[in-house]
PDB file of N, CA and C in Angstrom:
ATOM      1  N   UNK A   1       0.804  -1.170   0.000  1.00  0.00           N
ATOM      2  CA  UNK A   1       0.000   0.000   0.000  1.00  0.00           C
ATOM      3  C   UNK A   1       0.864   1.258   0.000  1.00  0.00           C
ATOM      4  N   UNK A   2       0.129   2.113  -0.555  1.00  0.00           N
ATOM      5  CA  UNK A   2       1.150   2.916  -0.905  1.00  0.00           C
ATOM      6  C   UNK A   2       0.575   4.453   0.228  1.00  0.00           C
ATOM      7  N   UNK A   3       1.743   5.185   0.894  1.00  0.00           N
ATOM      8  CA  UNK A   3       1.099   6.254   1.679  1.00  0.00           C
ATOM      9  C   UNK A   3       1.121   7.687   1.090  1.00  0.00           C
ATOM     10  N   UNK A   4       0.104   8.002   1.026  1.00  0.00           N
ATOM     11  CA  UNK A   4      -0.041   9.091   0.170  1.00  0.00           C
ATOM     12  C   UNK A   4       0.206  10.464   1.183  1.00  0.00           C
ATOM     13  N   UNK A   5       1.214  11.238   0.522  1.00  0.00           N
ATOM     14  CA  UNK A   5       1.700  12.542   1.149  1.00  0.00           C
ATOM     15  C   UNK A   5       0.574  13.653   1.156  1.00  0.00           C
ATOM     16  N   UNK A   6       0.424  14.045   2.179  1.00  0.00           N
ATOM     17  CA  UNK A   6      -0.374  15.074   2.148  1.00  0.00           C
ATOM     18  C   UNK A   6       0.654  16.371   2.030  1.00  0.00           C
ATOM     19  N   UNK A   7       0.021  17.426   1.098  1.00  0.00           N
ATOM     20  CA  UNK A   7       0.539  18.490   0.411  1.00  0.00           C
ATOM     21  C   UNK A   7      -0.172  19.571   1.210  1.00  0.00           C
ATOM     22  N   UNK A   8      -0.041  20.746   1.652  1.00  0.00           N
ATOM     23  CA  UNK A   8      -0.419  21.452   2.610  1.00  0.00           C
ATOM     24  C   UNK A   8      -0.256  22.587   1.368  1.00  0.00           C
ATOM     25  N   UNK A   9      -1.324  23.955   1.177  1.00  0.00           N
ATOM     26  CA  UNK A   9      -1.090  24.685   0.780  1.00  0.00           C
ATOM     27  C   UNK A   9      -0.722  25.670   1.321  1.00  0.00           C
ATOM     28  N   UNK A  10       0.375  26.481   0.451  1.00  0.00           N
ATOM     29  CA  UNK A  10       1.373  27.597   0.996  1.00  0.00           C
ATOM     30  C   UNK A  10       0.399  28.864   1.800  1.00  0.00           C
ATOM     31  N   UNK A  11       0.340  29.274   2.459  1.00  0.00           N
ATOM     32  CA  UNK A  11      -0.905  30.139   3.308  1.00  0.00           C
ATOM     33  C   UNK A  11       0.118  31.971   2.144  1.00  0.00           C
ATOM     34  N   UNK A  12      -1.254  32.282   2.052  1.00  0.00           N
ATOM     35  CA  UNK A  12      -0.868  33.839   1.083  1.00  0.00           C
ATOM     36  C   UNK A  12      -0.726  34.714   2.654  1.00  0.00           C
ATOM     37  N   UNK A  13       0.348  35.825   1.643  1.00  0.00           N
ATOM     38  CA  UNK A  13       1.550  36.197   2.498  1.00  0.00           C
ATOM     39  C   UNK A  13       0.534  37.504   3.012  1.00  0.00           C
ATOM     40  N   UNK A  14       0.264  37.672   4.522  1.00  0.00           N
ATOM     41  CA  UNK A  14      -0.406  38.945   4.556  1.00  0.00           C
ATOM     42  C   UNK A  14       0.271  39.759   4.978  1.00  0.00           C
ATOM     43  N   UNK A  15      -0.023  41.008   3.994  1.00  0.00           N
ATOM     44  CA  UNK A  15       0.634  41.949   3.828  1.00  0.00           C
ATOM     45  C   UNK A  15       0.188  42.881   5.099  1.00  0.00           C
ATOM     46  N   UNK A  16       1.730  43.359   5.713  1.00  0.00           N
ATOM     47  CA  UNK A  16       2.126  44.204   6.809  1.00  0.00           C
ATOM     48  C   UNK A  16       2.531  45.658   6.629  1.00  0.00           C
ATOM     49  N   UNK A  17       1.477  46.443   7.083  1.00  0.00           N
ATOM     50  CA  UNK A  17       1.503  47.700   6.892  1.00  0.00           C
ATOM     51  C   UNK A  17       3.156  48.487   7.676  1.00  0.00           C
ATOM     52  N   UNK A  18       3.697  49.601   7.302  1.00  0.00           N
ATOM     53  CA  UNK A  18       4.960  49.435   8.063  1.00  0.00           C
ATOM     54  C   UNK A  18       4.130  50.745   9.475  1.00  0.00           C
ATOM     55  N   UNK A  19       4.933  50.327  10.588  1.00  0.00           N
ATOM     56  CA  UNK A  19       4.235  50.954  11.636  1.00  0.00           C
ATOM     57  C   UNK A  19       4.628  52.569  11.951  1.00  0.00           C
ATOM     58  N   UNK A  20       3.196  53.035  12.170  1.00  0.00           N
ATOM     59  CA  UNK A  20       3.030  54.648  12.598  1.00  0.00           C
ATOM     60  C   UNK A  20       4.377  55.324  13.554  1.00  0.00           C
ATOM     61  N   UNK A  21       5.013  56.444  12.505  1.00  0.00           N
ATOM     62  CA  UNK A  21       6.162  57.137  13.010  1.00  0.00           C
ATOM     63  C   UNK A  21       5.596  58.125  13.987  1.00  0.00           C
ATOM     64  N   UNK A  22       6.056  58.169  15.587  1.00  0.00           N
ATOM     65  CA  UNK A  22       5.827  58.642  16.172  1.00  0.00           C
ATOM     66  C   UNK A  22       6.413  60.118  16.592  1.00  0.00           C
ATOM     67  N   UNK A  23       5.857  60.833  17.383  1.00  0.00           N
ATOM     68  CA  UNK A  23       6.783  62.332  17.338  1.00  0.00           C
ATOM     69  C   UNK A  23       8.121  62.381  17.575  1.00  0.00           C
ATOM     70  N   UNK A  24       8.163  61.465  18.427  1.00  0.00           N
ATOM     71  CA  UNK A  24       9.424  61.599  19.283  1.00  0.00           C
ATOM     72  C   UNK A  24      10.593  60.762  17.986  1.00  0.00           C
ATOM     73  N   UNK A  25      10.204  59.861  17.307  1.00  0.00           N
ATOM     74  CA  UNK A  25      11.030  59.420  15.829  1.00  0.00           C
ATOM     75  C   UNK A  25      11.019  60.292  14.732  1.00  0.00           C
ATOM     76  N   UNK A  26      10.045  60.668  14.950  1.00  0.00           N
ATOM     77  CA  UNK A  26      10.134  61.868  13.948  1.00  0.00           C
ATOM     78  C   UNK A  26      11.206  63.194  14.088  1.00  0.00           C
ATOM     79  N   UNK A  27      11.659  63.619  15.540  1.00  0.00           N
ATOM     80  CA  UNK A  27      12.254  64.425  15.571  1.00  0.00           C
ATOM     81  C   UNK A  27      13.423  63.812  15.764  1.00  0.00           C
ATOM     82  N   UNK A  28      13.768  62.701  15.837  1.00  0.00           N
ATOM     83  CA  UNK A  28      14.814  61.908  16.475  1.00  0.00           C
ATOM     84  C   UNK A  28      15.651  61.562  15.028  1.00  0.00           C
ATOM     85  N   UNK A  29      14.557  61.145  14.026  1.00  0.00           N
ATOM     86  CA  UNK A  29      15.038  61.053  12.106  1.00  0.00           C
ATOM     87  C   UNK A  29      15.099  62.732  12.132  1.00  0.00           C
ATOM     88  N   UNK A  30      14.715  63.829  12.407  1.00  0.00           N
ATOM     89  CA  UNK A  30      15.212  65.071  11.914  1.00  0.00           C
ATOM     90  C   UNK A  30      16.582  65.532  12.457  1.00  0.00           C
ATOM     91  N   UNK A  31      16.833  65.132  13.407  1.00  0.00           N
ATOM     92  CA  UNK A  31      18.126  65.365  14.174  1.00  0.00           C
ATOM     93  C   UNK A  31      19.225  64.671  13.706  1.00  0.00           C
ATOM     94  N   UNK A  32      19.048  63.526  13.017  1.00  0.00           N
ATOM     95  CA  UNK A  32      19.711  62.344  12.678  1.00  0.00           C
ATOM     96  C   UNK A  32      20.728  62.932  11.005  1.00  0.00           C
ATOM     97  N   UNK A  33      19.106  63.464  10.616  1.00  0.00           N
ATOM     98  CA  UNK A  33      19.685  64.052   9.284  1.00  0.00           C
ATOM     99  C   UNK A  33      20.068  65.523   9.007  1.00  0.00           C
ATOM    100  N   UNK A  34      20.078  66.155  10.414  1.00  0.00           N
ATOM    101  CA  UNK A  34      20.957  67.213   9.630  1.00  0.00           C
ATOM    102  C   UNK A  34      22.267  67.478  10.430  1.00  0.00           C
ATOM    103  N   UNK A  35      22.600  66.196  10.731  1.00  0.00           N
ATOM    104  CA  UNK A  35      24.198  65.561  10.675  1.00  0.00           C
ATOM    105  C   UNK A  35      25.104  66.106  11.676  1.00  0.00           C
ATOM    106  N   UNK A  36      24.324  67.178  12.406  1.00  0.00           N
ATOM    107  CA  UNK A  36      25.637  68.252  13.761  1.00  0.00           C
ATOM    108  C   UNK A  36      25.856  67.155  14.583  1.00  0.00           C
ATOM    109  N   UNK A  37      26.978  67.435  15.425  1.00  0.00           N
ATOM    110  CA  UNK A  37      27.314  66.513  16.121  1.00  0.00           C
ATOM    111  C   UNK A  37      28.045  67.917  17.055  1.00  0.00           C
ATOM    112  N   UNK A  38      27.344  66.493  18.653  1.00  0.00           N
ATOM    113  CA  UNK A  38      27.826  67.831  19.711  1.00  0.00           C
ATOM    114  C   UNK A  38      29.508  67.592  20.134  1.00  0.00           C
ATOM    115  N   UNK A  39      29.571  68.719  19.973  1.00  0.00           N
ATOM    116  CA  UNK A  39      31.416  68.966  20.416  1.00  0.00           C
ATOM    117  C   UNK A  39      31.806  68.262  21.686  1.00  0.00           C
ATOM    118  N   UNK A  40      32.934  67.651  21.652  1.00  0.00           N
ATOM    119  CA  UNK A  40      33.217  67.387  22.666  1.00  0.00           C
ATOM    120  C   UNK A  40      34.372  68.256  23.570  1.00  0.00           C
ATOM    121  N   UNK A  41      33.527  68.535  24.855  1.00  0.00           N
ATOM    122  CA  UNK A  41      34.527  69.772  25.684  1.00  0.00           C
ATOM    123  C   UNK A  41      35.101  68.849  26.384  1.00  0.00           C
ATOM    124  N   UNK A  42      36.419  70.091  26.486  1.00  0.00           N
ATOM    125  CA  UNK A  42      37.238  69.441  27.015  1.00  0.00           C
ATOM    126  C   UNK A  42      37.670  70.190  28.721  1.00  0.00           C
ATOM    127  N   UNK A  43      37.638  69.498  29.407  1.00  0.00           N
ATOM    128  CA  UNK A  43      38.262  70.087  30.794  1.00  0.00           C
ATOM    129  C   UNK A  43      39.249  70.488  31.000  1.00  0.00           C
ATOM    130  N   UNK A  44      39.053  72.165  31.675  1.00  0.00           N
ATOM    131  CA  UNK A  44      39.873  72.960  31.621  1.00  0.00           C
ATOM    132  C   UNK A  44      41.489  72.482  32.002  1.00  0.00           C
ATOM    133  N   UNK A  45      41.280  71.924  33.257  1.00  0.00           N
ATOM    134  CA  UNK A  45      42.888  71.305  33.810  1.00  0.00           C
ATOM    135  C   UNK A  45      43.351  70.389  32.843  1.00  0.00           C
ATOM    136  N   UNK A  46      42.439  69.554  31.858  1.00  0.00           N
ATOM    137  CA  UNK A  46      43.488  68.740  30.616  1.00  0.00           C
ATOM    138  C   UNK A  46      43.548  70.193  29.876  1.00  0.00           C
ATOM    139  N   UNK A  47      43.153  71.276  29.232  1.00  0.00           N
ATOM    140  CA  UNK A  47      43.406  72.533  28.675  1.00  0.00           C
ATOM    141  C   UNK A  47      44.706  72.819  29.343  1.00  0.00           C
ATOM    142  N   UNK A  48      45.294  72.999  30.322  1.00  0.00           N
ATOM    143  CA  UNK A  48      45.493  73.324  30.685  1.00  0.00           C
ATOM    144  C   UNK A  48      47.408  72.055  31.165  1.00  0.00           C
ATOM    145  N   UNK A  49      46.709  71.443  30.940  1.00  0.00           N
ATOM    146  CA  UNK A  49      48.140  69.621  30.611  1.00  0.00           C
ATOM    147  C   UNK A  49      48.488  70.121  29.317  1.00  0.00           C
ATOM    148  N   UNK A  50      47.350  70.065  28.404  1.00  0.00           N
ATOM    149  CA  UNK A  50      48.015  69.398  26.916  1.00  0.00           C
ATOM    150  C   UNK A  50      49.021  71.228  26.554  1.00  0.00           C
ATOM    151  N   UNK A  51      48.419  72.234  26.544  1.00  0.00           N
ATOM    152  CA  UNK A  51      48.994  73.719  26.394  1.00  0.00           C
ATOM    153  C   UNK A  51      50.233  73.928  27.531  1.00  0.00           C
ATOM    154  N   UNK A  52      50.627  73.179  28.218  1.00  0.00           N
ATOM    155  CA  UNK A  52      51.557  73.375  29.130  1.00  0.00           C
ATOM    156  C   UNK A  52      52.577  72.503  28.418  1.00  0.00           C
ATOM    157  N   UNK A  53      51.918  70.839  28.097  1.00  0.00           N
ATOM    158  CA  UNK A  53      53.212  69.748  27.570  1.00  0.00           C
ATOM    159  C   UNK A  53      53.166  70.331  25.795  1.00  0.00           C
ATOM    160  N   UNK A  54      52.802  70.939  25.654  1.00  0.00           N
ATOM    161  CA  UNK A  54      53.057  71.309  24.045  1.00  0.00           C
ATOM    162  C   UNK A  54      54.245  72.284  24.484  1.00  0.00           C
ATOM    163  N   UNK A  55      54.236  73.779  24.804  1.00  0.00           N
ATOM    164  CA  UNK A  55      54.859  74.390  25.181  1.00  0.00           C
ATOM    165  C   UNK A  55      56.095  74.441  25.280  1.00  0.00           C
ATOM    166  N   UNK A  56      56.066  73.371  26.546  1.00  0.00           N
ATOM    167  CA  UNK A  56      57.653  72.767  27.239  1.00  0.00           C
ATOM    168  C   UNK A  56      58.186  71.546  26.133  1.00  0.00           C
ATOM    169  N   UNK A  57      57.373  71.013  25.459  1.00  0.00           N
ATOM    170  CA  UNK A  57      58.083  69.826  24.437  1.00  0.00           C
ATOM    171  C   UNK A  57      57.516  69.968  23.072  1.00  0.00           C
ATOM    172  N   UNK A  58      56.610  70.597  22.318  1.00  0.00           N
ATOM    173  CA  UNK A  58      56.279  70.492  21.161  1.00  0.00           C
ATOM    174  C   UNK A  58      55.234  69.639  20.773  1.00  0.00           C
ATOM    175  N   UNK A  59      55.979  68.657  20.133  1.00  0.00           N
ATOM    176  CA  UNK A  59      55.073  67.428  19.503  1.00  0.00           C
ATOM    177  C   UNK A  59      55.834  66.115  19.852  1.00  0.00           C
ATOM    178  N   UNK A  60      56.702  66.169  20.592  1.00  0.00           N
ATOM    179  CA  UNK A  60      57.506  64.939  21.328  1.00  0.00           C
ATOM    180  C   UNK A  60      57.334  64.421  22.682  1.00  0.00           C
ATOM    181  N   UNK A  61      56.062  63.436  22.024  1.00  0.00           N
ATOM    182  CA  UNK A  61      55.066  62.527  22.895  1.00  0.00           C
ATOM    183  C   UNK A  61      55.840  62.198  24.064  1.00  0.00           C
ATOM    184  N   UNK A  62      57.012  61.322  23.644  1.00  0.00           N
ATOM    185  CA  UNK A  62      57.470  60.413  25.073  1.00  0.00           C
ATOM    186  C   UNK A  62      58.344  61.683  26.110  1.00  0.00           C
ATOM    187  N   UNK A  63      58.497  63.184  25.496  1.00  0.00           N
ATOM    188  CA  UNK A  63      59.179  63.495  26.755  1.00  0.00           C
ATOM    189  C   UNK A  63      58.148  64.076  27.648  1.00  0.00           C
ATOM    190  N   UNK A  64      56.970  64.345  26.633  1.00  0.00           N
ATOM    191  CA  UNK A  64      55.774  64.764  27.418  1.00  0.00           C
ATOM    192  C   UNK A  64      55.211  63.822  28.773  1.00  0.00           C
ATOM    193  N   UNK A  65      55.378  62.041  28.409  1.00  0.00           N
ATOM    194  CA  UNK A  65      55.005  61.245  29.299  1.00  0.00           C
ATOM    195  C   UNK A  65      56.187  61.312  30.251  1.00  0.00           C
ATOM    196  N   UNK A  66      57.250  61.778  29.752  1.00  0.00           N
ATOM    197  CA  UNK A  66      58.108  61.450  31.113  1.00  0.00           C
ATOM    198  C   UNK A  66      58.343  62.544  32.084  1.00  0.00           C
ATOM    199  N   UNK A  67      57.445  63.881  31.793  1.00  0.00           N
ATOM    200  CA  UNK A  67      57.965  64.822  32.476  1.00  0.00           C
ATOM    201  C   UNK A  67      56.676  64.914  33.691  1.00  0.00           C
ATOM    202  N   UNK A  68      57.526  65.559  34.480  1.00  0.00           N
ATOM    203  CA  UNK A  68      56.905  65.368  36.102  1.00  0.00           C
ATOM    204  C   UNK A  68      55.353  65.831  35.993  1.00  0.00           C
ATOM    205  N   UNK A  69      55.303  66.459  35.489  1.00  0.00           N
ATOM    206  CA  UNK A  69      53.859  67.323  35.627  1.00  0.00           C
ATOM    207  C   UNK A  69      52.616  66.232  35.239  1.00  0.00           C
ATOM    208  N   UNK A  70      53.165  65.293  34.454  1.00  0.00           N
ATOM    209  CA  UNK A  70      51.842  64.073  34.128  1.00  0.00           C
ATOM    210  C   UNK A  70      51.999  62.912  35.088  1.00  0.00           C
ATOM    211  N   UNK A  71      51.419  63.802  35.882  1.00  0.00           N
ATOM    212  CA  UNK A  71      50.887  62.582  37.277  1.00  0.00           C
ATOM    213  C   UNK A  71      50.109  61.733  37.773  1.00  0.00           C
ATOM    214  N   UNK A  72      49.269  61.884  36.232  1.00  0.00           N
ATOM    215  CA  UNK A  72      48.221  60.658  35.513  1.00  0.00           C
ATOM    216  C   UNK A  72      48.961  59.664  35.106  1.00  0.00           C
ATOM    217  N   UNK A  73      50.018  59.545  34.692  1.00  0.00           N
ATOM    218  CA  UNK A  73      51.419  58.449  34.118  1.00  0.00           C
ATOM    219  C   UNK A  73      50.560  58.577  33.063  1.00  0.00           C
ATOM    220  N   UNK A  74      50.250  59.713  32.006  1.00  0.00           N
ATOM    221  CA  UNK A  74      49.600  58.874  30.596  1.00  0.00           C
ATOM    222  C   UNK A  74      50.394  58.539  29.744  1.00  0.00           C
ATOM    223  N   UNK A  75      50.220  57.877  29.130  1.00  0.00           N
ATOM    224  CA  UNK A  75      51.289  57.155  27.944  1.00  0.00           C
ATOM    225  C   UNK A  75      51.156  57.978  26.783  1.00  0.00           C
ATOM    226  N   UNK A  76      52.740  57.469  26.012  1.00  0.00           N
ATOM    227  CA  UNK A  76      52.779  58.997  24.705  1.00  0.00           C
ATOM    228  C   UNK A  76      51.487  58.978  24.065  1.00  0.00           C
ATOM    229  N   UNK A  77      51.025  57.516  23.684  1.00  0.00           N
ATOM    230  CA  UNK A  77      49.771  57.500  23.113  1.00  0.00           C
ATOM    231  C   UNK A  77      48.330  58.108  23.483  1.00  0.00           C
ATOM    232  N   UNK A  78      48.043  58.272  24.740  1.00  0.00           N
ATOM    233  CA  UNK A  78      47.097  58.711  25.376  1.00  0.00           C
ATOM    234  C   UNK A  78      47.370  60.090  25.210  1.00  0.00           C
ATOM    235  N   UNK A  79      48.734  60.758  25.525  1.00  0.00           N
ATOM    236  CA  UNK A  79      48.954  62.340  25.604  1.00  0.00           C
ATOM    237  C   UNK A  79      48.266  63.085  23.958  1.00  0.00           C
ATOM    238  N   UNK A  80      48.831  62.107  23.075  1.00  0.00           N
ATOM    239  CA  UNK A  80      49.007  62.476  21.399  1.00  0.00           C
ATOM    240  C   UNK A  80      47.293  62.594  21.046  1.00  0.00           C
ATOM    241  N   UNK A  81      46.751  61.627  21.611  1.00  0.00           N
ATOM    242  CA  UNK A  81      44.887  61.610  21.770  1.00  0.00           C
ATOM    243  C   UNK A  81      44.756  62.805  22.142  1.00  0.00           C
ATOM    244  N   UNK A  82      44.921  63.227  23.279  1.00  0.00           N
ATOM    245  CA  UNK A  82      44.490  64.076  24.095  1.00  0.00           C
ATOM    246  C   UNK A  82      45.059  65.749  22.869  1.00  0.00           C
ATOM    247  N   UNK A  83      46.278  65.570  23.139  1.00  0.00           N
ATOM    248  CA  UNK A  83      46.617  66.857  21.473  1.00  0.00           C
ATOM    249  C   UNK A  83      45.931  66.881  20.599  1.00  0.00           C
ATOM    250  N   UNK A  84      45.347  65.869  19.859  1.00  0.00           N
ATOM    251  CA  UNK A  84      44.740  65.585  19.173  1.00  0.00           C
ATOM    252  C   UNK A  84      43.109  66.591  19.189  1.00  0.00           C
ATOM    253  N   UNK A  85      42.522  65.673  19.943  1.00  0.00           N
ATOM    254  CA  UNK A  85      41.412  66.253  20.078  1.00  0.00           C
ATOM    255  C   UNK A  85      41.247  67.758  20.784  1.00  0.00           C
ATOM    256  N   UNK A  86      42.249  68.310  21.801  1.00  0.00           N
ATOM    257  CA  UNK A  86      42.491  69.995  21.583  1.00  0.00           C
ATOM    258  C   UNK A  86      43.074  70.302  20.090  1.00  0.00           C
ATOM    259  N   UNK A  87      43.117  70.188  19.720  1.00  0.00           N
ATOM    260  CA  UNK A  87      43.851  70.963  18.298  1.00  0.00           C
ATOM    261  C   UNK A  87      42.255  70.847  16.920  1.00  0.00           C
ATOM    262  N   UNK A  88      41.367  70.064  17.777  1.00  0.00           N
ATOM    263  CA  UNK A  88      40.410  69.950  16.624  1.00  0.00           C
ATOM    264  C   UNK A  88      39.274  70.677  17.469  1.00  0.00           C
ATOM    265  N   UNK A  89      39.019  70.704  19.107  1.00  0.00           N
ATOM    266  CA  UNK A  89      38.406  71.615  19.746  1.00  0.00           C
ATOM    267  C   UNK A  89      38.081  73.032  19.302  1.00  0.00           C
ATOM    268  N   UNK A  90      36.974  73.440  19.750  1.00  0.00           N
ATOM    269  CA  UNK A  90      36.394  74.964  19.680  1.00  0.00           C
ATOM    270  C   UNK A  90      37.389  75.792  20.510  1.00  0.00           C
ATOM    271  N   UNK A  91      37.752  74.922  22.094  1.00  0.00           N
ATOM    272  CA  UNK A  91      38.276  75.599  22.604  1.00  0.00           C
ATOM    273  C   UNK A  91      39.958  76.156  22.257  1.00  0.00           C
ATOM    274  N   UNK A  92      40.461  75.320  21.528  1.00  0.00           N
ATOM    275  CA  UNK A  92      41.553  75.869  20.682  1.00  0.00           C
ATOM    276  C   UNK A  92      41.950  76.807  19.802  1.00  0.00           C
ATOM    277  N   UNK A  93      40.663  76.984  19.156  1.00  0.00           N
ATOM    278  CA  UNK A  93      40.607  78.214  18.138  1.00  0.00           C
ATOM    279  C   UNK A  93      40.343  79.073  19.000  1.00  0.00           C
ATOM    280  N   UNK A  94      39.436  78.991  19.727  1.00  0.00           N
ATOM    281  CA  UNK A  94      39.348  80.142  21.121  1.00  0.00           C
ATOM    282  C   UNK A  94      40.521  80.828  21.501  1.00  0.00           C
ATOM    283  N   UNK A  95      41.343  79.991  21.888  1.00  0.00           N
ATOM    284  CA  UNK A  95      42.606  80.306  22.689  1.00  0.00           C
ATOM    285  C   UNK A  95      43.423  80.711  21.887  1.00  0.00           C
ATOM    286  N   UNK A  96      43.507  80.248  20.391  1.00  0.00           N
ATOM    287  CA  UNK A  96      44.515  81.234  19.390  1.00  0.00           C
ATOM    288  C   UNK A  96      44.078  82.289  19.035  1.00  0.00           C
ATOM    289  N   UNK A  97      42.449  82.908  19.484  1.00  0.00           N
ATOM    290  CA  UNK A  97      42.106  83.666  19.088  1.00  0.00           C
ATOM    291  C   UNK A  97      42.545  85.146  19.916  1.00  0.00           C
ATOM    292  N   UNK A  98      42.346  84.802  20.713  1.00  0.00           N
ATOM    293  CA  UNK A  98      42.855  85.599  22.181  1.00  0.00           C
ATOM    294  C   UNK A  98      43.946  85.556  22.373  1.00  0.00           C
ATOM    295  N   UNK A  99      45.265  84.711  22.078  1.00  0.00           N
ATOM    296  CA  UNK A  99      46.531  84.962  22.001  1.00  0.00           C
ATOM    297  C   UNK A  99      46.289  86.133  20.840  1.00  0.00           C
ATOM    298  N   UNK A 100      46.141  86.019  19.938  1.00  0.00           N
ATOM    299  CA  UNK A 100      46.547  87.236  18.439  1.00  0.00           C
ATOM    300  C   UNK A 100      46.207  88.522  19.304  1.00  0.00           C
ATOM    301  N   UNK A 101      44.760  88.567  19.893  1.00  0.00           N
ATOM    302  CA  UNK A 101      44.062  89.798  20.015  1.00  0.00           C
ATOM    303  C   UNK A 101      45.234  90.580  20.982  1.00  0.00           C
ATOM    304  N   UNK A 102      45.793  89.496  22.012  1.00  0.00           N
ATOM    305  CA  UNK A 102      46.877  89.842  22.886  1.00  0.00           C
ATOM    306  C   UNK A 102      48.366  90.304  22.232  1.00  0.00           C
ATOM    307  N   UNK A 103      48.285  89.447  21.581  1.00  0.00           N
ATOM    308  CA  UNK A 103      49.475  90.287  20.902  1.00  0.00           C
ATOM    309  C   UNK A 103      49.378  91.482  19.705  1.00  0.00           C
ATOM    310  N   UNK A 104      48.286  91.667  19.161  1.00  0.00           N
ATOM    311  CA  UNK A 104      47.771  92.882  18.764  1.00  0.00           C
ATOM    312  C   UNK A 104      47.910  93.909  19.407  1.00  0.00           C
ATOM    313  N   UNK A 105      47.318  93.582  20.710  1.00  0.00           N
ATOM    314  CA  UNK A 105      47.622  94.801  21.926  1.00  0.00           C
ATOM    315  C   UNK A 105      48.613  94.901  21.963  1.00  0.00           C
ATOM    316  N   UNK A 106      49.563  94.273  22.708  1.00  0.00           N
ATOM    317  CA  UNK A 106      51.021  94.775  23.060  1.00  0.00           C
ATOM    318  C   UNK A 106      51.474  95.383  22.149  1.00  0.00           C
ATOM    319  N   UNK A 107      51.184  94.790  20.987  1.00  0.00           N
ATOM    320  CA  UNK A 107      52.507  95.678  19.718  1.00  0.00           C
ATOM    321  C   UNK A 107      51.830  97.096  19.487  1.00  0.00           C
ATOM    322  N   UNK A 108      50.413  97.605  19.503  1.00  0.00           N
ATOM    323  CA  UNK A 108      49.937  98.638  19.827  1.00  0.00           C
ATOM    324  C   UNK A 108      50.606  99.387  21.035  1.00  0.00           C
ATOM    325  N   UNK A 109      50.784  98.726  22.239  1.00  0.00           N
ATOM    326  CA  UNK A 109      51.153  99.953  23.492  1.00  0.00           C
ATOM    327  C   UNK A 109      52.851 100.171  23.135  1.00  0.00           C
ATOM    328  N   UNK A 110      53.569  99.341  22.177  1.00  0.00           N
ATOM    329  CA  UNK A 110      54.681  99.843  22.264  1.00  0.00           C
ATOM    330  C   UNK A 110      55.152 101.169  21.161  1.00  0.00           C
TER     331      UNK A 110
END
């Protein structure tokens, strides 16, 4: 005897509406797309590391890690981050901005 397969028909595909964008997605996709991104500040006392180890060493990471004043022990790599992201800061252009204005002045009072 022979067993006959039962064939099941494929069930039709019901169609899924896509779901209601809410306010809070809605402003969340408007924010998304017009691409600002918030700055990241930086704290004054690292302002205040990285403009001191530039100063005294330049751009020469490892004497920056070895000199006394980094009492964080950061490594050249961590210091060069840290340059890094002041040199691309708001607050950097700030601070070159106000150096010029300062030296504008002086060369005026002399």
């Amino acid at each position: 005897m022979e067993e006959e397969q039962l064939v099941e028909p494929e069930p039709e595909p019901v169609p899924v509406e896509p779901p209601q964008a809410t306010s809070t997605v809605l402003t969340l996709e408007k924010v998304a797309a017009a691409g600002s991104k918030l700055e990241r500040r930086i704290a004054p006392g690292e302002v205040e590391f990285v403009t001191a180890m530039m100063k005294a060493h330049g751009s020469d990471y490892k004497a920056m890690a070895r000199d006394k004043r980094n009492y964080y022990q950061h490594t050249p790599k961590q210091i060069k981050r840290k340059v890094e992201a002041f040199l691309r800061s708001k607050q950097c252009r700030q601070a070159v901005d106000l150096v010029r204005e300062a030296v504008a002045a002086s060369a005026m009072e002399c």
